[in-house]
Structure formats: structure tokens, C-alpha cells
Protein backbone atom coordinates (compact mmCIF):
# COMPACT_ATOMS: atom_id res chain seq x y z
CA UNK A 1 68.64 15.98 -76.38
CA UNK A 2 66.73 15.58 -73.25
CA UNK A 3 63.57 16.35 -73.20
CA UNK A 4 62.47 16.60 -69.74
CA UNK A 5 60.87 20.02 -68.52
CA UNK A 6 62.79 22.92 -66.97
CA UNK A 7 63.53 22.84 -63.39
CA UNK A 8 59.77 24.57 -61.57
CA UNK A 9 61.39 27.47 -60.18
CA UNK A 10 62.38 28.74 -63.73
CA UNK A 11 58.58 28.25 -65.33
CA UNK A 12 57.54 31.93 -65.37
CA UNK A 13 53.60 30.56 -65.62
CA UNK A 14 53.82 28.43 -62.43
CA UNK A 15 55.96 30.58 -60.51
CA UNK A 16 53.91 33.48 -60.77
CA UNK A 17 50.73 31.16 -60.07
CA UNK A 18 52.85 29.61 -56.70
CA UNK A 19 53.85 33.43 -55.67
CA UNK A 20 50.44 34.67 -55.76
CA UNK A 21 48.80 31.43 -54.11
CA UNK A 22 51.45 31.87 -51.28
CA UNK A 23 51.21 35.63 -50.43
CA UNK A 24 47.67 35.35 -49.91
CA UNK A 25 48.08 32.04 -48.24
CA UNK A 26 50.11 33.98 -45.92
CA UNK A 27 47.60 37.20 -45.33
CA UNK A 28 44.85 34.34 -44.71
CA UNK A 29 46.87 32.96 -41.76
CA UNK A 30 47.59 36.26 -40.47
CA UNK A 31 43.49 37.32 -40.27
CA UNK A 32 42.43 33.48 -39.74
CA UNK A 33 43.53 32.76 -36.52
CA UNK A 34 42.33 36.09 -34.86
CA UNK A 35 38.34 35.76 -36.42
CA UNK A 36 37.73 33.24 -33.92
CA UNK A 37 40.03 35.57 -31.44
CA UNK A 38 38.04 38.31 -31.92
CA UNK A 39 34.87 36.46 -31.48
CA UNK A 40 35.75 35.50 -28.38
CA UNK A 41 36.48 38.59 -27.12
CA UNK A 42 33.48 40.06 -27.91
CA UNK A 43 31.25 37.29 -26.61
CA UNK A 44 33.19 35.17 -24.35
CA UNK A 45 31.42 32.29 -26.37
CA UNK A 46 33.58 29.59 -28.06
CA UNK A 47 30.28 28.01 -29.83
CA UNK A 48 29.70 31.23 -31.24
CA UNK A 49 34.05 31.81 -32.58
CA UNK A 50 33.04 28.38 -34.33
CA UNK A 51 31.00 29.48 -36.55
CA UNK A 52 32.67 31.77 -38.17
CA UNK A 53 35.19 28.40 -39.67
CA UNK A 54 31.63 26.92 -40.03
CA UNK A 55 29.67 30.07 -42.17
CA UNK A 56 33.02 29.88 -44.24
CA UNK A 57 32.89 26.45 -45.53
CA UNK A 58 29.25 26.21 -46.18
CA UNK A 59 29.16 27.78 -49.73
CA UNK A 60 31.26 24.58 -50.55
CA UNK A 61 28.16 22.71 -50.00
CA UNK A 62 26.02 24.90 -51.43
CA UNK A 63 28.38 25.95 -54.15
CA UNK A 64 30.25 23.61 -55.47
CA UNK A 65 28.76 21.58 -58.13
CA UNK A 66 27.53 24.17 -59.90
CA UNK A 67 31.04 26.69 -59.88
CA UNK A 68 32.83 23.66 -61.04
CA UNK A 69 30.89 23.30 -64.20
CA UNK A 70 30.88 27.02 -64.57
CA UNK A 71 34.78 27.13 -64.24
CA UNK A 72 35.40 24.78 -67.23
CA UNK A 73 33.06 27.25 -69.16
CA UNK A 74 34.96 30.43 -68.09
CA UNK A 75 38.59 31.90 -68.64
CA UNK A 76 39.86 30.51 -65.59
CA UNK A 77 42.46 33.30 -65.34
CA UNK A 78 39.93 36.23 -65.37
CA UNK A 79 37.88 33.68 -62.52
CA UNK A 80 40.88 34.68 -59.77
CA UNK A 81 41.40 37.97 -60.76
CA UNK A 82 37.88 38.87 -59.97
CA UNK A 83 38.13 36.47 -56.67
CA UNK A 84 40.88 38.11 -55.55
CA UNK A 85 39.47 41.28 -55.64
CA UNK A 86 36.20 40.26 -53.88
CA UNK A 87 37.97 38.85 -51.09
CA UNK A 88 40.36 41.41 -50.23
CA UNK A 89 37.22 44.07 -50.18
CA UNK A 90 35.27 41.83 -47.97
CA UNK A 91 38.63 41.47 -45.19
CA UNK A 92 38.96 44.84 -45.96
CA UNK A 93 35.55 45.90 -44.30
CA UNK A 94 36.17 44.11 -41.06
CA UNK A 95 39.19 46.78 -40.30
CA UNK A 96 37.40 49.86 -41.47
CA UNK A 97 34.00 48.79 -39.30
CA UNK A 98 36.58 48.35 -36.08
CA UNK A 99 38.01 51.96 -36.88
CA UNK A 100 34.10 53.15 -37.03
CA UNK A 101 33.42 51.60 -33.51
CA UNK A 102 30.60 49.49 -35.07
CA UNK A 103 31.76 45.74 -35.78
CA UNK A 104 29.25 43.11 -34.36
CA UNK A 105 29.43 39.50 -34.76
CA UNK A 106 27.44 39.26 -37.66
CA UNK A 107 29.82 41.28 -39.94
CA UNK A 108 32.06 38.73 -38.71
CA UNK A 109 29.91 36.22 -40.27
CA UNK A 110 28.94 37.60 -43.29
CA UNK A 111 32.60 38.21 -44.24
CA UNK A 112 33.03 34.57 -43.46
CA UNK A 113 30.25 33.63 -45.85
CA UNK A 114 31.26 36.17 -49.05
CA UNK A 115 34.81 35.21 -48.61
CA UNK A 116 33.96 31.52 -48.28
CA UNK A 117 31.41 32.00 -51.37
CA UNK A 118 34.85 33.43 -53.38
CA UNK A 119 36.75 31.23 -51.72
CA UNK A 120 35.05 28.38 -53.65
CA UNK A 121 35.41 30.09 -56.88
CA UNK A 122 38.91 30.85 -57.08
CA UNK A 123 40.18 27.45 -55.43
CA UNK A 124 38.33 25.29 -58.25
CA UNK A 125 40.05 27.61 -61.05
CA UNK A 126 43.00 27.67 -59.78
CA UNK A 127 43.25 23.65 -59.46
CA UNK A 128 41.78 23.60 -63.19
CA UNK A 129 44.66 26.04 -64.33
CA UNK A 130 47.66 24.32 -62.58
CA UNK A 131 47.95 21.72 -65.24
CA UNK A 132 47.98 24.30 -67.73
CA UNK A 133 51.33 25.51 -66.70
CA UNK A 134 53.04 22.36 -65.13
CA UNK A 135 53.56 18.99 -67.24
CA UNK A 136 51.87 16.02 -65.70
CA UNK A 137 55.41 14.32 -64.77
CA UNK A 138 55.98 17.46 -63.06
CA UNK A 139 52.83 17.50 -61.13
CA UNK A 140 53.55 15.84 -57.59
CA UNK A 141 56.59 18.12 -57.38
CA UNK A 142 54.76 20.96 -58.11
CA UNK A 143 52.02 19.87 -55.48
CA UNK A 144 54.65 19.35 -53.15
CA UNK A 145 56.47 23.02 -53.82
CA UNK A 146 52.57 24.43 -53.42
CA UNK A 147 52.60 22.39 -49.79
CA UNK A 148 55.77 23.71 -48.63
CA UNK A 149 54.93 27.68 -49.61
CA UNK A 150 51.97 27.45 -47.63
CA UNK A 151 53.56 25.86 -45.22
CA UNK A 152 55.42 28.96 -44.97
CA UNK A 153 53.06 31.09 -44.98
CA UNK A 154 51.39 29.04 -42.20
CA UNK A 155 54.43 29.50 -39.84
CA UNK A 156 54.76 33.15 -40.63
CA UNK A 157 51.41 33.93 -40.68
CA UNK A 158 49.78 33.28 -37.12
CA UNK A 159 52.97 34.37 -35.33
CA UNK A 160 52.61 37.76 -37.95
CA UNK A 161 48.37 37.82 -37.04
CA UNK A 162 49.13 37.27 -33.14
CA UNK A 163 51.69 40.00 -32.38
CA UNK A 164 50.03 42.42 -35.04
CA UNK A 165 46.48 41.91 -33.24
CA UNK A 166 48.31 42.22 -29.74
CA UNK A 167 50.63 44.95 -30.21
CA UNK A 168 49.23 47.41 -33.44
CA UNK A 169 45.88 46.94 -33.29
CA UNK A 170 43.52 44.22 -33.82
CA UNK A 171 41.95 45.47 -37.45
CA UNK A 172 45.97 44.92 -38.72
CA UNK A 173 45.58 41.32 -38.94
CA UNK A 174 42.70 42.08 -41.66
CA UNK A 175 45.05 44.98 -43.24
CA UNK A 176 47.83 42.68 -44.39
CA UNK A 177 44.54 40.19 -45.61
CA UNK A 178 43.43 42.32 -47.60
CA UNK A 179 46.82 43.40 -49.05
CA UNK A 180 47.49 39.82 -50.16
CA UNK A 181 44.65 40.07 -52.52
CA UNK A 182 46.04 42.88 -54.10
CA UNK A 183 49.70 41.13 -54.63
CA UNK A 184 47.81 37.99 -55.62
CA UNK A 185 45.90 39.52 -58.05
CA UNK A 186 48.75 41.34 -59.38
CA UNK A 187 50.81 38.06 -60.04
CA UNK A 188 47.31 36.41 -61.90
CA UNK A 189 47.01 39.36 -64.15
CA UNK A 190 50.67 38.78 -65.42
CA UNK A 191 49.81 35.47 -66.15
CA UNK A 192 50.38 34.78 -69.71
CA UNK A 193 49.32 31.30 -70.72
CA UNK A 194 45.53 30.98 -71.83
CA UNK A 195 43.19 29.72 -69.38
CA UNK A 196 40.24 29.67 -71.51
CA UNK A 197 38.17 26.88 -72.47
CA UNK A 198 38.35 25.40 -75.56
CA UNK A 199 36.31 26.44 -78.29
CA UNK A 200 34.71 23.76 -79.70
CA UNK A 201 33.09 22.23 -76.59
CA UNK A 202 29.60 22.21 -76.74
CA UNK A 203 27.26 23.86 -73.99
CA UNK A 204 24.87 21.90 -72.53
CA UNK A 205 22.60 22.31 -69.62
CA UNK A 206 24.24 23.07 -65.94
CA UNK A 207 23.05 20.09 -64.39
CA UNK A 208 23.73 17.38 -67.39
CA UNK A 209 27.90 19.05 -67.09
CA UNK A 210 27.48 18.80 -63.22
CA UNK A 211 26.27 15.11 -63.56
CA UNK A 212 29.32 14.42 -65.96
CA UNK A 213 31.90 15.47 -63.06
CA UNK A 214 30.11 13.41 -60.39
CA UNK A 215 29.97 10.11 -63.01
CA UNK A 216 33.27 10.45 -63.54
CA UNK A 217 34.66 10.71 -59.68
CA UNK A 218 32.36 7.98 -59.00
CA UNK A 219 33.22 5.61 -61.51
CA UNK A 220 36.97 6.08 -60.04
CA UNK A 221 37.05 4.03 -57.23
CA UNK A 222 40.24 5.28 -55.77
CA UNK A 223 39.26 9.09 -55.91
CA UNK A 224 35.73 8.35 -54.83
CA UNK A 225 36.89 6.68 -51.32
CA UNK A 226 39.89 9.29 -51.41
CA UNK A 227 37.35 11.97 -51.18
CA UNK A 228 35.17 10.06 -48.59
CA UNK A 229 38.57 9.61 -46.83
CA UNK A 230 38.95 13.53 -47.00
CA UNK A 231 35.58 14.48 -45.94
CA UNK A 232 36.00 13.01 -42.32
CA UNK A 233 39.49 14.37 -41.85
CA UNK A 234 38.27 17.32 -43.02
CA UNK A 235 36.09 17.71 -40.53
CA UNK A 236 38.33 17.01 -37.71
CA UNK A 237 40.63 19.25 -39.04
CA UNK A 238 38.19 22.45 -38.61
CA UNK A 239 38.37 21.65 -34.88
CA UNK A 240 41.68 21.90 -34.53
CA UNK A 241 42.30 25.58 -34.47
CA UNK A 242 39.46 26.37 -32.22
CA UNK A 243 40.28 23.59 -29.76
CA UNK A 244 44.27 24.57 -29.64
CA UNK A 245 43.42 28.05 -28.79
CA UNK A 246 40.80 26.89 -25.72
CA UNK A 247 43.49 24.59 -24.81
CA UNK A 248 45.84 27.31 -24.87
CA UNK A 249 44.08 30.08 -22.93
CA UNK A 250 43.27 26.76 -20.43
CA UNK A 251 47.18 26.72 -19.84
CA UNK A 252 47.67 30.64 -19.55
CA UNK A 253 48.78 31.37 -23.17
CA UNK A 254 49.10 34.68 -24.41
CA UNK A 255 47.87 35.76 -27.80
CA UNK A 256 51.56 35.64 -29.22
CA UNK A 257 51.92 32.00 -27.87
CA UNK A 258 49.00 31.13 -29.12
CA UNK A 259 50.34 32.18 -32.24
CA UNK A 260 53.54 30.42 -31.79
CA UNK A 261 51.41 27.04 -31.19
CA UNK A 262 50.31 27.55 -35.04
CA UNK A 263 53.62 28.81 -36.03
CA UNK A 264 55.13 25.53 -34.87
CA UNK A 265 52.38 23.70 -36.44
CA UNK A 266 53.74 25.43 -39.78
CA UNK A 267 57.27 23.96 -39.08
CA UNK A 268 55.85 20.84 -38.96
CA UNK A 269 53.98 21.24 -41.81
CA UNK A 270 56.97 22.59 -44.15
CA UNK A 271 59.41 19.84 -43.25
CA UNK A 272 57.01 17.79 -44.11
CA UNK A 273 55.81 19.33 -47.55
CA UNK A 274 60.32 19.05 -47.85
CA UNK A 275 59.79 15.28 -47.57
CA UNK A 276 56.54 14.94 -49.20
CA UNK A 277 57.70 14.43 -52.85
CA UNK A 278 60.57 11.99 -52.05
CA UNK A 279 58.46 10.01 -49.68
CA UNK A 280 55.33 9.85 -52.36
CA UNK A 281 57.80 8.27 -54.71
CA UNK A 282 59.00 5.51 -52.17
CA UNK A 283 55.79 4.80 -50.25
CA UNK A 284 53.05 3.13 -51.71
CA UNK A 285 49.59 5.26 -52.58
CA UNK A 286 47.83 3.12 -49.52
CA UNK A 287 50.84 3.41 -47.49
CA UNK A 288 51.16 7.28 -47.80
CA UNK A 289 46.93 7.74 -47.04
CA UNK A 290 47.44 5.47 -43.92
CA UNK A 291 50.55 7.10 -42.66
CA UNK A 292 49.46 10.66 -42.48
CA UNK A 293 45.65 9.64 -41.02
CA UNK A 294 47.55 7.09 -38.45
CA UNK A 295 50.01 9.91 -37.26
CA UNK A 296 46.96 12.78 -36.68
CA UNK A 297 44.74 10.06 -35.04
CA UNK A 298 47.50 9.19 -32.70
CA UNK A 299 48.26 13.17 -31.94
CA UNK A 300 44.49 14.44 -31.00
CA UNK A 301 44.78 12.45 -27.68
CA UNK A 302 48.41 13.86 -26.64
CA UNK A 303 47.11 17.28 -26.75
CA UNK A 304 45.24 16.54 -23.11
CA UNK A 305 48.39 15.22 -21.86
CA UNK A 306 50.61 19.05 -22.99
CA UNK A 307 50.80 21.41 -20.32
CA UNK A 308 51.90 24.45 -21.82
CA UNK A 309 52.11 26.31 -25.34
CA UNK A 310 54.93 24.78 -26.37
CA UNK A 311 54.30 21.16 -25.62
CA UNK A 312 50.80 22.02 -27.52
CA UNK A 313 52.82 23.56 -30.71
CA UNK A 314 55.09 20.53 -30.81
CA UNK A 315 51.80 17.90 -30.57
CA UNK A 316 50.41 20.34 -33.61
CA UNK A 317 53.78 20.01 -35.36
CA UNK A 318 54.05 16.14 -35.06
CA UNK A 319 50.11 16.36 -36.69
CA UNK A 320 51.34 18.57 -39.65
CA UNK A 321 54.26 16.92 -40.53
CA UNK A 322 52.55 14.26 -42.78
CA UNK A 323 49.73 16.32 -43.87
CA UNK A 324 51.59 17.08 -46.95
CA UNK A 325 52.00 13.83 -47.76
CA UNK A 326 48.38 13.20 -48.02
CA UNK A 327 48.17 15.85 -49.85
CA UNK A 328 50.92 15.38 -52.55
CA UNK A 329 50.07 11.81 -52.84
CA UNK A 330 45.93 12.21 -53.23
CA UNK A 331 46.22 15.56 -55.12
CA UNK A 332 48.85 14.89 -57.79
CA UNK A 333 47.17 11.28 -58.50
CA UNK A 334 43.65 13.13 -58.94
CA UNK A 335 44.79 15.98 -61.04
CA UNK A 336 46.44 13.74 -63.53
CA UNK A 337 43.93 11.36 -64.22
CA UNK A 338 40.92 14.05 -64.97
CA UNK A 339 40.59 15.35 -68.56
CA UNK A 340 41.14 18.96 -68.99
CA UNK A 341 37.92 19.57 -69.69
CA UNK A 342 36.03 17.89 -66.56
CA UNK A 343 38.36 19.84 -64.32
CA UNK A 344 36.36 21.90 -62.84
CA UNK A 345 33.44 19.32 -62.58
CA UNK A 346 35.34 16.52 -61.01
CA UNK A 347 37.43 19.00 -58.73
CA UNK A 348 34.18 20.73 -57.81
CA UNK A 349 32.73 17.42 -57.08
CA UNK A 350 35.54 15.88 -54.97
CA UNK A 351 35.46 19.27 -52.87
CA UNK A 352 31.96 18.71 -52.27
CA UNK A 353 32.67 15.67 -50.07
CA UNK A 354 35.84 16.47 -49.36
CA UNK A 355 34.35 19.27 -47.19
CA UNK A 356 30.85 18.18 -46.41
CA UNK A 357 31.60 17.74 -42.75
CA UNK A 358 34.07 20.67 -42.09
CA UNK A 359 31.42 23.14 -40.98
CA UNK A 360 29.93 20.11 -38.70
CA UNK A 361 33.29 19.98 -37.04
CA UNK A 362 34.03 23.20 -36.54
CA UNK A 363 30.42 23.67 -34.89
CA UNK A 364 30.62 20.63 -33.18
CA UNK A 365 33.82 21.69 -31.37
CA UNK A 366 32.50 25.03 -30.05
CA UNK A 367 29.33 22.94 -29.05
CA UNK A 368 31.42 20.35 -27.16
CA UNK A 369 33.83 22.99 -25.49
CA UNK A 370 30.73 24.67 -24.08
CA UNK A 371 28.73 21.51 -23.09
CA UNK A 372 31.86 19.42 -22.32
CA UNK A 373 34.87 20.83 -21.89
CA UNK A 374 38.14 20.30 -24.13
CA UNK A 375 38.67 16.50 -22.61
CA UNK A 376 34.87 15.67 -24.32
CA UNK A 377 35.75 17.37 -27.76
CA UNK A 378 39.47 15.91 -27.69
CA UNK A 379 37.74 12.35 -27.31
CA UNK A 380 35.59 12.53 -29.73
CA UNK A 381 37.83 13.58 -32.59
CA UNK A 382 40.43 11.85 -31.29
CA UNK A 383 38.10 8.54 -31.64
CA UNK A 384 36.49 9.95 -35.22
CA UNK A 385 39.94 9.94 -36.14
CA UNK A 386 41.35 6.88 -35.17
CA UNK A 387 38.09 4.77 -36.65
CA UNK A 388 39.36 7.28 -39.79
CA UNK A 389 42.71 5.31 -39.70
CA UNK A 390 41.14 1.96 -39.48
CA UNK A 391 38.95 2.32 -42.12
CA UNK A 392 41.75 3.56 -44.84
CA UNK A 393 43.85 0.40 -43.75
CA UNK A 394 40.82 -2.02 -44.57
CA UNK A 395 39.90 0.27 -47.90
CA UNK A 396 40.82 -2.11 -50.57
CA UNK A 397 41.12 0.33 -53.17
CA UNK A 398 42.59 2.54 -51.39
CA UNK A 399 45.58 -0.16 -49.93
CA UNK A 400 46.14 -1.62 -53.34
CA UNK A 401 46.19 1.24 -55.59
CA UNK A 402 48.71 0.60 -58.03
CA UNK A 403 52.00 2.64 -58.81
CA UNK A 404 51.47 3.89 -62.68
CA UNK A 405 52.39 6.60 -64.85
CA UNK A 406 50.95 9.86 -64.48
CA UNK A 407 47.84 10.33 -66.69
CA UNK A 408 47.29 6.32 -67.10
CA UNK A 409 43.74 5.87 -66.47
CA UNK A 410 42.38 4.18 -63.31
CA UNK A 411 40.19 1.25 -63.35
């Protein structure tokens, strides 16, 4: 009798995990691309729409280290549950302050920071729970599944925000938000595996677990640079939505085609979550990383050259196409090789580089569209990129990291 696993899509555990993951995914793209909207339409000021990606990511920094070690203390299940709930009430007060006439900018902000603060929270326990419910052979697949339904969600959602913030009202954007977190939380509390941690691990002090997690990701070549790697792409990343919707409005977009610039950056991005698993298993680990930096570096200049929405969503799409790849490849080779127990730490850890410089880049963008115009802050993350790409193709570790089984340990 074979004993390989069941097909993903009949595993109860991960499928209600996935569902849950990809409905809020989806009411996150609907409000996320109309915050920095919004902002602009009340000041006029794209330095200021930037900081609302900026406040969002800084609990990350702040955050981090300490939540991961928490997280392998805590039932990871009742960790989201409480997450989801805290988010969706924090979206939710952006749509009843609109309806009360009295939404500034700073409730803008504040959201950002609370929902960024929970953000953190719920993304480390849910990475610590999804080998809980999917076998390590299982795991790039399942990464790549996880890629494509928030890809999804990612075409859907803009093109859902846009014409809901244009047409119905612009608190209805914030509505379906904070409806997500109610199916999402639903679809955790059915959950039935345990998510607890096990009972004979000792407690020690916070920062002795913390320093465990960063030992280990730095002793681990491969995952150390990886999460270097990440940490600049990150941060040109977080200036990609502002500067596509500057470079929109340049060209005479309407909100619904600036919308449809995301959406299309969503089709990219699901075709390419489709080919992510097969390509992971035919490309090399160094050949994967390279690919999907090379492509994005290439991309950032083109956008100067688009002269309407749609050229624009096609550049984004071209972008997104191998982000899944990095993804899979990076993620699924990670996840297998950290102990249950240092889950949390490590994660926590590698998502402490991994965005250190996203609120930089998202600040940096607004700061460079006001002082410079979109051709200054398209050259300089177009350059930060491509020096990105170089430096992955001379990264040793990175370029010769072997093919092994999942779970073998790294040296």
C-alpha cells in the first residue's frame, strides 16, 4: 500500500487553514489599495499615502522577535482567532468614522499600526501551524496552492476595492475588510488539529528563546542570505503600489483602471503561483532566487516607457509572474528545515530582516515622488533592484544550494 498523503484539497485541516487565509487575503486587497487612495484625496500628498504602507510594517521591526518566541509558547490556533478579530474591528472603524463625517489622516494611521501590530501576530502562527496540518513532502505544493489563492484574491480584490470605492461608497472597501475577518475566523475556529505547544518544553527567559531563533537562522547560511535577499526586495516591493497608482493618475487613469493595473498584476501573479511548484522542482534553488529578482529588476524601468493603464498592468503582470517562485522555492526550503519548536523564533527572526526595509521603501517612494517625480523613484528602485540581482548571482550559498530531501538539515 502506498503511503503517500492524500491529495491537499481533501485535508480538511489545511483546507480550512487555505480558505480562511484566502478570504481575508482577498478583503485586504479590496481595503489596501484605496488607504493610500483615500489619503490622497484628502491631502493631495503622496509622501503622506506612503505612510500608511510604512506605519503598517513597522511593528515587524518592533515586534517580531519577541511574538515569535511567544507563538511557540501559545496555542497557535487560539493566536488567529483573537487576530482575526482585532483586525476586522480596527478596518471596521475606518467605515463607521467616514459615516460620522469625522475620519482624519491619523485614524488612517493608527489603523495601519493596530492592524500591522496583529498583522505580525497572526502571520508568525499561522506559518508555525502550517506544518502541523501538511506533511513536509507536501510542503512546496502546499506553498504553492497558498501562492495561487492569494493570487486570486489579489486579482479580485483591487478590481472589487476600486469599483466599490468609486461607485457604493468609499467606507465599502473597509466593509468587505472587515467581513473577511469574520469568515476567517470562522474557518480557524473549526480547526481541529492541536496547535498547542508541547508540554514538556521548558520556559526560559524571553530573550535567551529569542536568541535561540536568531542562532539558529544565522548558523544557516542559505536562510540567513535568503532573508538578507528578502529584506531589499522587500523594500522595493512597498513602492510598487504607491508608484503604479502616481503613474497611473500621470496617464489619466480612473480609479477602476487603477484597479485593473493591480488586477492584472494578480493574473500575473496566479499563473505564476500555477507554475511555481513544477518549476521549483526543475530549477535549481540559486536558479529559481535569480530568476524571479532578474525578471522584477528588469520590469521597474519599463514602467517609464507604458503609456497607459494597461501597458502599466501588463509591466506589473510580467513582475508578478515569478514572484511565486521565490516564494515557493525560499518558503518551503525554510519551513522544512526548522524544528517545530523554533518555529516561531526562526520565522519571527527571518521576518525581521525580511521586512526591515519595507517601511523605508514605501516612505522613500512618497519622498521621491514629491521631491523627484516618478522618473527619480523608478531609477532608484529600478537600480536597488538590479544591484539586488547581481548580488544573488555572486551569493555562493545561495547559487550552490544543493537539491535534498525535505527536512535534511543544511550545513
Amino acid at each position: 500500500m502506498s503511503d503517500a498523503p492524500q491529495p491537499l484539497w481533501r485535508q480538511r485541516e489545511y483546507m480550512l487553514l487555505w480558505s480562511g487565509q484566502v478570504v481575508t487575503t482577498l478583503g485586504a486587497q479590496a481595503s489596501g489599495i484605496i488607504y493610500p487612495l483615500l489619503i490622497l484625496a484628502l491631502t493631495g500628498s503622496p509622501a503622506q499615502a506612503s505612510w500608511a504602507t510604512a506605519l503598517r510594517m513597522l511593528p515587524y521591526l518592533a515586534l517580531s522577535l519577541p511574538v515569535g518566541a511567544l507563538i511557540d509558547r501559545w496555542d497557535r490556533r487560539r493566536v488567529m482567532l483573537v487576530c482575526h478579530i482585532g483586525r476586522g474591528l480596527a478596518v471596521a472603524s475606518v467605515p463607521l468614522a467616514m459615516a460620522l463625517d469625522s475620519l482624519v489622516v491619523a485614524h488612517i494611521y493608527a489603523v495601519a499600526v493596530l492592524e500591522g501590530a496583529l498583522h505580525v501576530f497572526f502571520n508568525i502562527a499561522e506559518t508555525a501551524a502550517l506544518p502541523r496540518v501538511v506533511a513536509l513532502r507536501q510542503l512546496p505544493q502546499a506553498t504553492a496552492q497558498n501562492q495561487a489563492g492569494f493570487a486570486t484574491a489579489s486579482i479580485v480584490g483591487p478590481a472589487l476595492g476600486s469599483w466599490l470605492y468609486q461607485a457604493v461608497g468609499r467606507g465599502f472597501p473597509f466593509v468587505v475588510d472587515a467581513a473577511s475577518h469574520v469568515l476567517g475566523a470562522a474557518a480557524v475556529w473549526r480547526l481541529r488539529s492541536s496547535f498547542a505547544p508541547a508540554l514538556d518544553r521548558p520556559t526560559r527567559p524571553l530573550r535567551a528563546e529569542v536568541a535561540e531563533g536568531m542562532r539558529w537562522l544565522w548558523n544557516q547560511r542559505v536562510v540567513r542570505d535568503m532573508a538578507l535577499i528578502t529584506c531589499v526586495l522587500n523594500g522595493v516591493n512597498a513602492a510598487l503600489p504607491l508608484l503604479l497608482i502616481v503613474l497611473g493618475q500621470e496617464r489619466g487613469a480612473s480609479e477602476a483602471q487603477i484597479g485593473l493595473i493591480f488586477s492584472l498584476g494578480g493574473v500575473g501573479a496566479i499563473v505564476g503561483a500555477l507554475l511555481g511548484g513544477a518549476l521549483a522542482q526543475r530549477l535549481r534553488f540559486g536558479q529559481a532566487i535569480g530568476l524571479s529578482v532578474g525578471v522584477r529588476a528588469v520590469c521597474i524601468p519599463l514602467l517609464l516607457l507604458c503609456p497607459g493603464p494597461l501597458s502599466l498592468g501588463a509591466v506589473y503582470a510580467l513582475a508578478s509572474l515569478f514572484g511565486p517562485l521565490y516564494d515557493v522555492v525560499q518558503f518551503s526550503y525554510r519551513i522544512a528545515l526548522i524544528p517545530d519548536a523554533l518555529q516561531g523564533r526562526v520565522n519571527s527572526s527571518f521576518r525581521l530582516f525580511a521586512f526591515l526595509l519595507t517601511p523605508v521603501g514605501a516612505a522613500a517612494c512618497g519622498w521621491l515622488l514629491e521631491r523627484g517625480g516618478t522618473a527619480w523613484a523608478v531609477g532608484v528602485f529600478g537600480a536597488v533592484c538590479a544591484l539586488l540581482a547581481v548580488a544573488v548571482r555572486l551569493d555562493p550559498a545561495v547559487r550552490n544550494a544543493p537539491r535534498q530531501p525535505l527536512g535534511a538539515p543544511v550545513d
